[in-house]
C-alpha atoms as a PDB file:
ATOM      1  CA  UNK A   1     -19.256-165.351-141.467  1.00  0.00           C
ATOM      2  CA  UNK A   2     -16.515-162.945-141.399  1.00  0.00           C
ATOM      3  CA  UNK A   3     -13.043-164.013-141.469  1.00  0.00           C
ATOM      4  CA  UNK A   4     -10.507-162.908-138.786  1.00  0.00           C
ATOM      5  CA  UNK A   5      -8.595-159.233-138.475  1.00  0.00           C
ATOM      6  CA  UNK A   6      -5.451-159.442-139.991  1.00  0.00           C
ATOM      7  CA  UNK A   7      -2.007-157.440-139.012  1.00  0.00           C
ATOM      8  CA  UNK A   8       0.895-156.812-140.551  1.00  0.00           C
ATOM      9  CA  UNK A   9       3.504-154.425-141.566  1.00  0.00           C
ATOM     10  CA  UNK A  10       4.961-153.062-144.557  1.00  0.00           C
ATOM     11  CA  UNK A  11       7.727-150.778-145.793  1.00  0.00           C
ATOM     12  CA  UNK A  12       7.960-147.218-146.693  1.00  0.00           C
ATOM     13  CA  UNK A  13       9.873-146.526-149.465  1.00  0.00           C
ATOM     14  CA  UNK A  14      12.246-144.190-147.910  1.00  0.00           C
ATOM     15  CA  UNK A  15      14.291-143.725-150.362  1.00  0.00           C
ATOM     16  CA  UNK A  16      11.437-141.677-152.527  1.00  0.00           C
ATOM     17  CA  UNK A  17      10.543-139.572-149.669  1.00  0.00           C
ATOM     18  CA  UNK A  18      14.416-138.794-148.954  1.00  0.00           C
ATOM     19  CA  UNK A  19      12.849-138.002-145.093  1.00  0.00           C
ATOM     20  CA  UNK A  20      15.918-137.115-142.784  1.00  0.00           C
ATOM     21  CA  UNK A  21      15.296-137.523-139.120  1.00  0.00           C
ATOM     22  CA  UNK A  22      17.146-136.990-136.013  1.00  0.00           C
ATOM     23  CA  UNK A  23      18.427-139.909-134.112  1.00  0.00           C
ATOM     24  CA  UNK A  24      16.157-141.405-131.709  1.00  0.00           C
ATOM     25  CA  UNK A  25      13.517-140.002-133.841  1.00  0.00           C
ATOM     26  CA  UNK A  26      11.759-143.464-133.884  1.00  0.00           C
ATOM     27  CA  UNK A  27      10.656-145.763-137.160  1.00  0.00           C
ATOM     28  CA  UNK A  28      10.114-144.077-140.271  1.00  0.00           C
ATOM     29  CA  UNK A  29       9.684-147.377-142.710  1.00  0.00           C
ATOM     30  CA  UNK A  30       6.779-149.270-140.587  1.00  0.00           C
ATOM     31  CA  UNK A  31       3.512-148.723-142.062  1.00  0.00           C
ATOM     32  CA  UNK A  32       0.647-150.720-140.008  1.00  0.00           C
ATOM     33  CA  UNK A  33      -2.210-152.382-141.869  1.00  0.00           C
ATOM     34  CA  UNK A  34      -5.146-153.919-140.310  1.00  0.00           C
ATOM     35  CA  UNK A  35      -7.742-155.569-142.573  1.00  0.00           C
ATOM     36  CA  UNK A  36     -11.319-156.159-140.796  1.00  0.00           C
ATOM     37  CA  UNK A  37     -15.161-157.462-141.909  1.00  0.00           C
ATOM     38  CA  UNK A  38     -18.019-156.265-140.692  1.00  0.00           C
ATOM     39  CA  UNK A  39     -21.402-155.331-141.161  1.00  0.00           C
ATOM     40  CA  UNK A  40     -22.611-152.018-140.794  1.00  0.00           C
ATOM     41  CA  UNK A  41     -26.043-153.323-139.662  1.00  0.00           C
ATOM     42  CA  UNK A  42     -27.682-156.168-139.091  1.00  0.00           C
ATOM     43  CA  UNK A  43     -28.921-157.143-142.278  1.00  0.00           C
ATOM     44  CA  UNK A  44     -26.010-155.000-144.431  1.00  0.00           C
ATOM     45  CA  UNK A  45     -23.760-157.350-146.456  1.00  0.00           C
ATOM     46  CA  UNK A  46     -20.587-157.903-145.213  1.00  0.00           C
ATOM     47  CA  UNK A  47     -17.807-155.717-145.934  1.00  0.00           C
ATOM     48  CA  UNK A  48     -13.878-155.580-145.955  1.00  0.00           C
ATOM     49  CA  UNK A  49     -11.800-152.904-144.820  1.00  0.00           C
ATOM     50  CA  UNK A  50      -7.956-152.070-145.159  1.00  0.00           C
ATOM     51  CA  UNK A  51      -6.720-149.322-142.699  1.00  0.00           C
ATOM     52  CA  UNK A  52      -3.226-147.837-142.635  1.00  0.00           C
ATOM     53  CA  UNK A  53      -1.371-145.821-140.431  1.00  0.00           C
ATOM     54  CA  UNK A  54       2.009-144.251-141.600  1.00  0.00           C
ATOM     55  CA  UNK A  55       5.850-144.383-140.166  1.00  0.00           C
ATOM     56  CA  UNK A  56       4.982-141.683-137.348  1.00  0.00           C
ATOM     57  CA  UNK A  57       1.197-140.573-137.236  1.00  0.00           C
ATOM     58  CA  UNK A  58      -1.796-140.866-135.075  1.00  0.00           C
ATOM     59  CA  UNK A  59      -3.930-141.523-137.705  1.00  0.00           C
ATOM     60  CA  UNK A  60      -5.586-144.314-139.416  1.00  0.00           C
ATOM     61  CA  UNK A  61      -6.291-144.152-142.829  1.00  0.00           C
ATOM     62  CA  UNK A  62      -9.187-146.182-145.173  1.00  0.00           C
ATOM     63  CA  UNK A  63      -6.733-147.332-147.688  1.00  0.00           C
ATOM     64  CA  UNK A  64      -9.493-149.786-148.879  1.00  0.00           C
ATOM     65  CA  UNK A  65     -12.878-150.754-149.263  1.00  0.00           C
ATOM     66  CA  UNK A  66     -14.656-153.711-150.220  1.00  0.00           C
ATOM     67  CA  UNK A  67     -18.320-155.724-150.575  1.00  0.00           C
ATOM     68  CA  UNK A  68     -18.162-159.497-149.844  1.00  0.00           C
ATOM     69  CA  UNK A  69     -15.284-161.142-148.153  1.00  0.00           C
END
């Protein structure tokens, strides 16, 4: 059975990137991580999967990928 999604958030480590924004430019530490199982068919083993999206973008990332659970 696969387990439940999970959320959180972590921190950029801004002070390696040395980013400078403008104020009101929103948050540029947050990085969003959802970890989910599924199966990609019916009979498929079940797999993990760790996406991330960075301070500021549209776009998910894989940032991992796992058999079993």
């Amino acid at each position: 059975m696969a387990a439940d999604p999970v959320h959180w958030f972590a921190r950029d480590a801004w002070w390696d990137t040395r980013r400078t924004a403008a104020v009101g430019s929103g948050d540029l530490v947050s990085i969003e991580y959802w970890r989910v199982q599924v199966r990609l068919g019916s009979s498929s083993a079940l797999r993990t999967f760790t996406l991330r999206r960075n301070p500021l973008s549209t776009q998910w990332l894989l940032d991992e990928n796992s058999d079993g659970g």
